[in-house]
N, C-alpha and C. Protein backbone atom coordinates (compact mmCIF):
# COMPACT_ATOMS: atom_id res chain seq x y z
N UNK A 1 -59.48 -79.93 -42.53
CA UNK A 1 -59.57 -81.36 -42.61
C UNK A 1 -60.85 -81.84 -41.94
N UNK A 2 -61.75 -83.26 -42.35
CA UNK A 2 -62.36 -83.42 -41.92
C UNK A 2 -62.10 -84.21 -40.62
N UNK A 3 -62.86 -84.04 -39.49
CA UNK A 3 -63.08 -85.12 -38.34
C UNK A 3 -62.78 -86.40 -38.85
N UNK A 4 -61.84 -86.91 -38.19
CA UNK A 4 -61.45 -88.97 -38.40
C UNK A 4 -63.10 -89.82 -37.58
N UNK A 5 -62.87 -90.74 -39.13
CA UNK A 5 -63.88 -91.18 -38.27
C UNK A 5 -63.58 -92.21 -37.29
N UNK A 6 -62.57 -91.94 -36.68
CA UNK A 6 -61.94 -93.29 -35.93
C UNK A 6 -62.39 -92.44 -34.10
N UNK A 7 -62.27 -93.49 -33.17
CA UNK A 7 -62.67 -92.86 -32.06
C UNK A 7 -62.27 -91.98 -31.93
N UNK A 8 -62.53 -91.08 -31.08
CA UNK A 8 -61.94 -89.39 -30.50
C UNK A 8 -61.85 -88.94 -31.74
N UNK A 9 -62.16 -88.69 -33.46
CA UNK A 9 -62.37 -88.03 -34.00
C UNK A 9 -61.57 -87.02 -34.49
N UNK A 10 -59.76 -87.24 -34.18
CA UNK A 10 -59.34 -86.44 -34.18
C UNK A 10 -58.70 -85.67 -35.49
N UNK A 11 -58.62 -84.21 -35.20
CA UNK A 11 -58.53 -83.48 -36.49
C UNK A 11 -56.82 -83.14 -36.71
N UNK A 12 -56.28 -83.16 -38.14
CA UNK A 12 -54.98 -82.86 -38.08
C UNK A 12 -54.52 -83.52 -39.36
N UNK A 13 -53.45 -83.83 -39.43
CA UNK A 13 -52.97 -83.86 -40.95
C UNK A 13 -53.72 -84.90 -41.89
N UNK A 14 -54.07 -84.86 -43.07
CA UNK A 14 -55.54 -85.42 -43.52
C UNK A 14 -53.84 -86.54 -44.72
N UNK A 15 -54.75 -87.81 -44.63
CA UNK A 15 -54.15 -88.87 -44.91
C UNK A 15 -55.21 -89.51 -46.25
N UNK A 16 -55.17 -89.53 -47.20
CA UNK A 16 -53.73 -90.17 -47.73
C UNK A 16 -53.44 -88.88 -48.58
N UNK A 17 -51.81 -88.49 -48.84
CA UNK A 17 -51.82 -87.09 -49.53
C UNK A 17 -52.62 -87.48 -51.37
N UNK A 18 -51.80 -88.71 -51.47
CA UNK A 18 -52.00 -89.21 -53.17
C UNK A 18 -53.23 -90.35 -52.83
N UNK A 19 -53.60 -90.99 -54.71
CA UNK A 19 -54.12 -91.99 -54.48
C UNK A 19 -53.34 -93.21 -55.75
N UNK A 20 -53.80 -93.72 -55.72
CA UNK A 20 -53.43 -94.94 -56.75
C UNK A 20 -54.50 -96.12 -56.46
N UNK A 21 -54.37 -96.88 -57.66
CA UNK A 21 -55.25 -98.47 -57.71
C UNK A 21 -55.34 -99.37 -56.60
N UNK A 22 -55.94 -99.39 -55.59
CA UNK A 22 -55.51 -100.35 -54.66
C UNK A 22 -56.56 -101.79 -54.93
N UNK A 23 -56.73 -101.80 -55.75
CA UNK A 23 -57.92 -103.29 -56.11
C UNK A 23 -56.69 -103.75 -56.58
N UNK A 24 -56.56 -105.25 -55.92
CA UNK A 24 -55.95 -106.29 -56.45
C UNK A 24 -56.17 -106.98 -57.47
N UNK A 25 -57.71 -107.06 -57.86
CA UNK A 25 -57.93 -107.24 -59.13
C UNK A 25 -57.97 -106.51 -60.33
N UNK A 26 -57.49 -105.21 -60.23
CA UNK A 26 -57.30 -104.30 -61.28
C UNK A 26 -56.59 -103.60 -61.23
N UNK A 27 -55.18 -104.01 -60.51
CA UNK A 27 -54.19 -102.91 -60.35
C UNK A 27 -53.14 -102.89 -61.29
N UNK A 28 -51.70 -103.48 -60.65
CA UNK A 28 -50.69 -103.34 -61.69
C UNK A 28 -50.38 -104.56 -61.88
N UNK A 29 -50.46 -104.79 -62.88
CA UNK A 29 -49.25 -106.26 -63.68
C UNK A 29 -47.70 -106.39 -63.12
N UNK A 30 -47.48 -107.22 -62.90
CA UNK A 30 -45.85 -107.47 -62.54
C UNK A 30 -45.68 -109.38 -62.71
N UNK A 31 -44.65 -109.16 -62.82
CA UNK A 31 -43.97 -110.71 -63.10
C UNK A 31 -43.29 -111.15 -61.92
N UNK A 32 -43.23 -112.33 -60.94
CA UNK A 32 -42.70 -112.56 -59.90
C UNK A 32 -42.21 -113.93 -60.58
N UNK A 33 -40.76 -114.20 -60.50
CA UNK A 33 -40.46 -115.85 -60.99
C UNK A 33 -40.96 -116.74 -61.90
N UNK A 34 -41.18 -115.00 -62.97
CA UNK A 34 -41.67 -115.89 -64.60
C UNK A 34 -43.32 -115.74 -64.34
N UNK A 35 -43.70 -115.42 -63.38
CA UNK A 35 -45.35 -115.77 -63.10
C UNK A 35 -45.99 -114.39 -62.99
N UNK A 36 -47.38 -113.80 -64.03
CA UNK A 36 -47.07 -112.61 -64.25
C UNK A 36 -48.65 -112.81 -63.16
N UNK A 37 -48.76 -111.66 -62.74
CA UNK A 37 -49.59 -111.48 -61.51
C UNK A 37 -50.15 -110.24 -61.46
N UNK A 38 -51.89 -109.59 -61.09
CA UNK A 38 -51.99 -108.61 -60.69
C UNK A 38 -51.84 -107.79 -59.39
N UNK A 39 -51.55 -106.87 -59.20
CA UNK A 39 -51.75 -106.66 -57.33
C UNK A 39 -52.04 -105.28 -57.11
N UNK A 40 -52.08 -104.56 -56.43
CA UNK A 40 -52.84 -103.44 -55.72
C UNK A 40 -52.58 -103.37 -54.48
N UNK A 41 -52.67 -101.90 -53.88
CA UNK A 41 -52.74 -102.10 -52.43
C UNK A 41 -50.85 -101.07 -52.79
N UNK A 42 -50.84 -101.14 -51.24
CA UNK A 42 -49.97 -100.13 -50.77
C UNK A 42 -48.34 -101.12 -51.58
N UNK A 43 -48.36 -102.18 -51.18
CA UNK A 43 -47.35 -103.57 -52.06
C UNK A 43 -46.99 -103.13 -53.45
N UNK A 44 -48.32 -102.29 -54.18
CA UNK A 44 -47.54 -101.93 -55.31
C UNK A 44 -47.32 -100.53 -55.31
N UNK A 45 -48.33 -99.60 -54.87
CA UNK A 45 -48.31 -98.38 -55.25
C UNK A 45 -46.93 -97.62 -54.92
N UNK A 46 -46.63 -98.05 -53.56
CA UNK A 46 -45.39 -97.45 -52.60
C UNK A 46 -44.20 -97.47 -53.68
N UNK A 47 -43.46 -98.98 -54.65
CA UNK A 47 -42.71 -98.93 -55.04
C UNK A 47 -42.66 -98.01 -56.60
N UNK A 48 -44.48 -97.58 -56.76
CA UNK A 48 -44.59 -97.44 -58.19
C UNK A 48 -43.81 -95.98 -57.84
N UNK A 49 -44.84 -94.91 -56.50
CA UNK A 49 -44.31 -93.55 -56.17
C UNK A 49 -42.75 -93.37 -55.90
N UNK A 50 -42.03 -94.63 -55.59
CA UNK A 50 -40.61 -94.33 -55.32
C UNK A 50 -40.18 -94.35 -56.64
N UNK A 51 -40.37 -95.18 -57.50
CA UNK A 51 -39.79 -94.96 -58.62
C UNK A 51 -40.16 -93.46 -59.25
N UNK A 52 -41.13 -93.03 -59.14
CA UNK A 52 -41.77 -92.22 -60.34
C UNK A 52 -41.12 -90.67 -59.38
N UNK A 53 -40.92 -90.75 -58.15
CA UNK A 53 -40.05 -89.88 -57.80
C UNK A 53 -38.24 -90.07 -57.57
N UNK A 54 -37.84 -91.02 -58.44
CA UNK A 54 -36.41 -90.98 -58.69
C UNK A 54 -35.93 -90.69 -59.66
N UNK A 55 -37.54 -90.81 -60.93
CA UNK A 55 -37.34 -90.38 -62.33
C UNK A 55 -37.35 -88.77 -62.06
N UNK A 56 -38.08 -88.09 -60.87
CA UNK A 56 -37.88 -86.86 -61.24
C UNK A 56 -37.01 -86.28 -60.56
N UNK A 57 -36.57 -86.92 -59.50
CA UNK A 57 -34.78 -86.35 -58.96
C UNK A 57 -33.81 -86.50 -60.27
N UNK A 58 -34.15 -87.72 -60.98
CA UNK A 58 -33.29 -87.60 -62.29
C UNK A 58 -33.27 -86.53 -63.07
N UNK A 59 -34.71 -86.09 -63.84
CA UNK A 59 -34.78 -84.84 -64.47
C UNK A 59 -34.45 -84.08 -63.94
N UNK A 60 -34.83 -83.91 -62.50
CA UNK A 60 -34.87 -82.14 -61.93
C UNK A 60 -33.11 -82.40 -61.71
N UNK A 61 -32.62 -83.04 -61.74
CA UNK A 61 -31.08 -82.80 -61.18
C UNK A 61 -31.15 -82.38 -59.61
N UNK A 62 -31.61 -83.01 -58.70
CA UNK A 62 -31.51 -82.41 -57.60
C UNK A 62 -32.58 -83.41 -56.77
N UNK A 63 -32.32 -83.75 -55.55
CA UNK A 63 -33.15 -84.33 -54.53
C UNK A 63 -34.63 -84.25 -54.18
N UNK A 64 -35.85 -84.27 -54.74
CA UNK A 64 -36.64 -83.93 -54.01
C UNK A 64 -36.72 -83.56 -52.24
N UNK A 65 -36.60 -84.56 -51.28
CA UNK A 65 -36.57 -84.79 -50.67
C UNK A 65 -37.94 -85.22 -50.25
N UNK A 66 -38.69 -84.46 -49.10
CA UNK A 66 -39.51 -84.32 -48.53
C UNK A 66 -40.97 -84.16 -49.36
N UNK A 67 -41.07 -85.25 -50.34
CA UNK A 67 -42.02 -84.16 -51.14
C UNK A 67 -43.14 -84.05 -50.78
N UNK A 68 -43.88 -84.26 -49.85
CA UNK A 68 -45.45 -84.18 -49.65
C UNK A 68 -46.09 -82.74 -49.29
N UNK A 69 -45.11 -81.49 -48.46
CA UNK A 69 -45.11 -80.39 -48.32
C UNK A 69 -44.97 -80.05 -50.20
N UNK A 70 -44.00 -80.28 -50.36
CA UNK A 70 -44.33 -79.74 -52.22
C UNK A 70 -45.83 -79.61 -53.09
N UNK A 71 -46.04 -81.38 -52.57
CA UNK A 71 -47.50 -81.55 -53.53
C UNK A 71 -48.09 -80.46 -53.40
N UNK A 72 -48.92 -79.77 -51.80
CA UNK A 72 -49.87 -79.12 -51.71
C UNK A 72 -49.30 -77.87 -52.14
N UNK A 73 -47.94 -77.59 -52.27
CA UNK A 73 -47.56 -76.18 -53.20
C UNK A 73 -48.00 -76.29 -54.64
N UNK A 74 -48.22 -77.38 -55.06
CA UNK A 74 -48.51 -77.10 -56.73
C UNK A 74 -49.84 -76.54 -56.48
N UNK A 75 -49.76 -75.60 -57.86
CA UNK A 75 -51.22 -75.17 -58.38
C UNK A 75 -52.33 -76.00 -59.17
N UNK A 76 -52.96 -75.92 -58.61
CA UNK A 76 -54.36 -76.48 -59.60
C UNK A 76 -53.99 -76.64 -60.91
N UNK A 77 -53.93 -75.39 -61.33
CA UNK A 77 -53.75 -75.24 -62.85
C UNK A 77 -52.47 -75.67 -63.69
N UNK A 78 -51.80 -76.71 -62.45
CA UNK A 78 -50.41 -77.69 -63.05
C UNK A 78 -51.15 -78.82 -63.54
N UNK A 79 -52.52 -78.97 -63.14
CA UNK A 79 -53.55 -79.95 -63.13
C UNK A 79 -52.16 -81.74 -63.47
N UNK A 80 -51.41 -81.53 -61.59
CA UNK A 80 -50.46 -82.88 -61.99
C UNK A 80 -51.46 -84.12 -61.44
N UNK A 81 -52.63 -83.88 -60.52
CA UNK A 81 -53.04 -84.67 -60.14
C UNK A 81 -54.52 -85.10 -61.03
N UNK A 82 -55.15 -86.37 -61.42
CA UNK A 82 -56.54 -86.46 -61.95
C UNK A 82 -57.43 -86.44 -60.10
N UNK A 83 -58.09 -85.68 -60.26
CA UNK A 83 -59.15 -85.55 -58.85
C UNK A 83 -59.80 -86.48 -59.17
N UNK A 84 -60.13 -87.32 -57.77
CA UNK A 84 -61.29 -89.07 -57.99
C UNK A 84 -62.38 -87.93 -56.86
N UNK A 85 -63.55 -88.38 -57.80
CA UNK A 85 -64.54 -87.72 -56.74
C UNK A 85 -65.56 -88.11 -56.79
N UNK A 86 -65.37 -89.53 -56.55
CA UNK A 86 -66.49 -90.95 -57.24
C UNK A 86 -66.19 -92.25 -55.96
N UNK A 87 -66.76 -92.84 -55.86
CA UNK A 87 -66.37 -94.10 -54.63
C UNK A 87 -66.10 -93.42 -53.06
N UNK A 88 -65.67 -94.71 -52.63
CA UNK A 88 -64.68 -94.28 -50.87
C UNK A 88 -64.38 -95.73 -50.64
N UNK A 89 -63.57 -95.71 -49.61
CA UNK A 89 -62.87 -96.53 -49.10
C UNK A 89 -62.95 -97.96 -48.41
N UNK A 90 -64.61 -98.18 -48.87
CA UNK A 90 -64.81 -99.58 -49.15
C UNK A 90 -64.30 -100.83 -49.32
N UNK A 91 -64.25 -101.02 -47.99
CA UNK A 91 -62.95 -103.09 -47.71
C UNK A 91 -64.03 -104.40 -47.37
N UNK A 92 -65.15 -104.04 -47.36
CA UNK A 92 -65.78 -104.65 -46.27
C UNK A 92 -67.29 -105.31 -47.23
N UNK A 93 -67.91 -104.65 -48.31
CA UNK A 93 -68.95 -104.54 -48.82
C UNK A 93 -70.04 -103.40 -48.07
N UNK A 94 -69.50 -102.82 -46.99
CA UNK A 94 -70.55 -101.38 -46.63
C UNK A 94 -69.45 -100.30 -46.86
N UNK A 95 -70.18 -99.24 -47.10
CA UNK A 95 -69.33 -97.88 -47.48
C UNK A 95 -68.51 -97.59 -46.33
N UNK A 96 -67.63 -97.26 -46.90
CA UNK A 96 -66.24 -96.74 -46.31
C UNK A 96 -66.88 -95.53 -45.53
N UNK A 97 -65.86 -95.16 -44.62
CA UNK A 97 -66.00 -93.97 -43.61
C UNK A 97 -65.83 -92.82 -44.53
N UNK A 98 -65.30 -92.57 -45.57
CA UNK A 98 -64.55 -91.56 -46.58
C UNK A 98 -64.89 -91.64 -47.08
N UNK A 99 -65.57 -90.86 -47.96
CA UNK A 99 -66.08 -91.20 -49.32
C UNK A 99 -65.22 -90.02 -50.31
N UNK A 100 -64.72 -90.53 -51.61
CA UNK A 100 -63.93 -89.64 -52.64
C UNK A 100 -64.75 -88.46 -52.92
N UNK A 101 -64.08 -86.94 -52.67
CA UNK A 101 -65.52 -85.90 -53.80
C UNK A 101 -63.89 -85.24 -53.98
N UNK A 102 -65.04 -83.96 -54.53
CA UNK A 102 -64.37 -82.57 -55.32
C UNK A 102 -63.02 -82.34 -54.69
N UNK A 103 -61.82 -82.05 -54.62
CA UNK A 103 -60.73 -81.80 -54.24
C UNK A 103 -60.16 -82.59 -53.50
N UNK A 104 -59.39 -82.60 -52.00
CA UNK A 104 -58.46 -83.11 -51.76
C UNK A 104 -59.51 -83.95 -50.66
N UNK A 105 -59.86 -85.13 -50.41
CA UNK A 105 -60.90 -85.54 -49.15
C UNK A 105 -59.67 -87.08 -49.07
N UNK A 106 -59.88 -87.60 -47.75
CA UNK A 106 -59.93 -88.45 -46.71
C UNK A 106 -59.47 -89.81 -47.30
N UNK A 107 -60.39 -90.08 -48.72
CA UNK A 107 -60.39 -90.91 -49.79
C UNK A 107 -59.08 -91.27 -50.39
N UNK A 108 -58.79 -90.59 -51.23
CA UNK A 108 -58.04 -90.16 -52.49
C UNK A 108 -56.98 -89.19 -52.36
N UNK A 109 -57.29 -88.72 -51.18
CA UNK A 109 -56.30 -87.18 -51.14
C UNK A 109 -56.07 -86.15 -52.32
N UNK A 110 -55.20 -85.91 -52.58
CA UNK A 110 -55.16 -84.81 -53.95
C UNK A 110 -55.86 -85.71 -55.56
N UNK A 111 -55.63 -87.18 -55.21
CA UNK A 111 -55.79 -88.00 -56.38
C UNK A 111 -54.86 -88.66 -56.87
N UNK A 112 -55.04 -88.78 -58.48
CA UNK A 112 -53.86 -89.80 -58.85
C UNK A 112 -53.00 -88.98 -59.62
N UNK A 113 -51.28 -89.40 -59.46
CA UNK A 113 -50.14 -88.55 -59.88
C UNK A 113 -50.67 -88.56 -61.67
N UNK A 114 -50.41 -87.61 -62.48
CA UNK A 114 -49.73 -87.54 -63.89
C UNK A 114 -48.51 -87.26 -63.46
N UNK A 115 -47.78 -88.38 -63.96
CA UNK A 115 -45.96 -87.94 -63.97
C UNK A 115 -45.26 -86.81 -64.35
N UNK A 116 -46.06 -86.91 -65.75
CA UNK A 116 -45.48 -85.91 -66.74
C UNK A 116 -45.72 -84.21 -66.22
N UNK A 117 -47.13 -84.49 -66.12
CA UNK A 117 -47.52 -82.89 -65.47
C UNK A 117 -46.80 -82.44 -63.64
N UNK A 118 -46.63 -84.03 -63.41
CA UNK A 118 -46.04 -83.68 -61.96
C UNK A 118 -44.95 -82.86 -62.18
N UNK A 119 -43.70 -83.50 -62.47
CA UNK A 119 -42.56 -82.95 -63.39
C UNK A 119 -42.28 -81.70 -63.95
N UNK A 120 -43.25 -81.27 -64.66
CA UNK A 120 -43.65 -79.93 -64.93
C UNK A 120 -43.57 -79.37 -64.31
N UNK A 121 -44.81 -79.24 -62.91
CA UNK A 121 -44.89 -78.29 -61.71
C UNK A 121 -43.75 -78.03 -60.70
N UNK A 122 -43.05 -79.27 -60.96
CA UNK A 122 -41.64 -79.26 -59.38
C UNK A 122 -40.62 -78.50 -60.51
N UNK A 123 -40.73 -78.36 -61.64
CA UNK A 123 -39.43 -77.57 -62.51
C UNK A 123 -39.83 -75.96 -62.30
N UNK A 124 -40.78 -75.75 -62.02
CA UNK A 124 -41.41 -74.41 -62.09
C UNK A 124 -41.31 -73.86 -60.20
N UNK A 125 -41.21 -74.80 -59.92
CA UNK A 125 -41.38 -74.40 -58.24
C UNK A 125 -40.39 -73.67 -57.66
């Protein structure tokens, strides 16, 4: 893992495991009281990953549980995640401390779920 760039620098479990849309202006559509709205940010993504892991306790017949130890068991070549290895973590208009590359970084973490291929890999596990 890389060094945090937060004081003391410290090294240890590398955050965020997934990624998803967090621009509020280009994230997910939803309807609140007839009023249809975009949003982004952890507000949507959190409920999108709970759902999209209840659809696969559904298929798999059985609990995930814990799944974030799972993710890093899949293989590459389940290819469940799209790798972002473009941008970083930019809130401010100056570059983020993280910037997205090649595999699992600081950014993006593994990337963004494919359901379908996720699904795949946890049936095989």
């Amino acid at each position: 893992m890389p060094p945090s760039a937060n004081p003391g620098h410290h090294v240890g479990r590398g955050l965020p495991d997934v990624a998803a849309n967090a621009d509020p202006g280009t994230g997910y559509q939803i309807e609140v009281d007839g009023q249809r709205m975009v949003i982004g940010g952890t507000s949507a993504v959190a409920p999108l990953y709970a759902a999209l892991v209840a659809l696969c306790n559904e298929q798999l017949g059985r609990r995930l549980g814990h799944l974030n130890p799972l993710l890093y068991r899949l293989p590459a070549s389940a290819q469940a995640f799209r790798d972002i290895s473009g941008g970083d973590n930019d809130i401010s208009g100056r570059h983020g401390p993280y910037p997205a590359d090649a595999g699992w970084d600081a950014c993006t973490g593994l990337g963004s779920v494919n359901g379908e291929r996720l699904l795949a890999a946890l049936k095989a596990l």
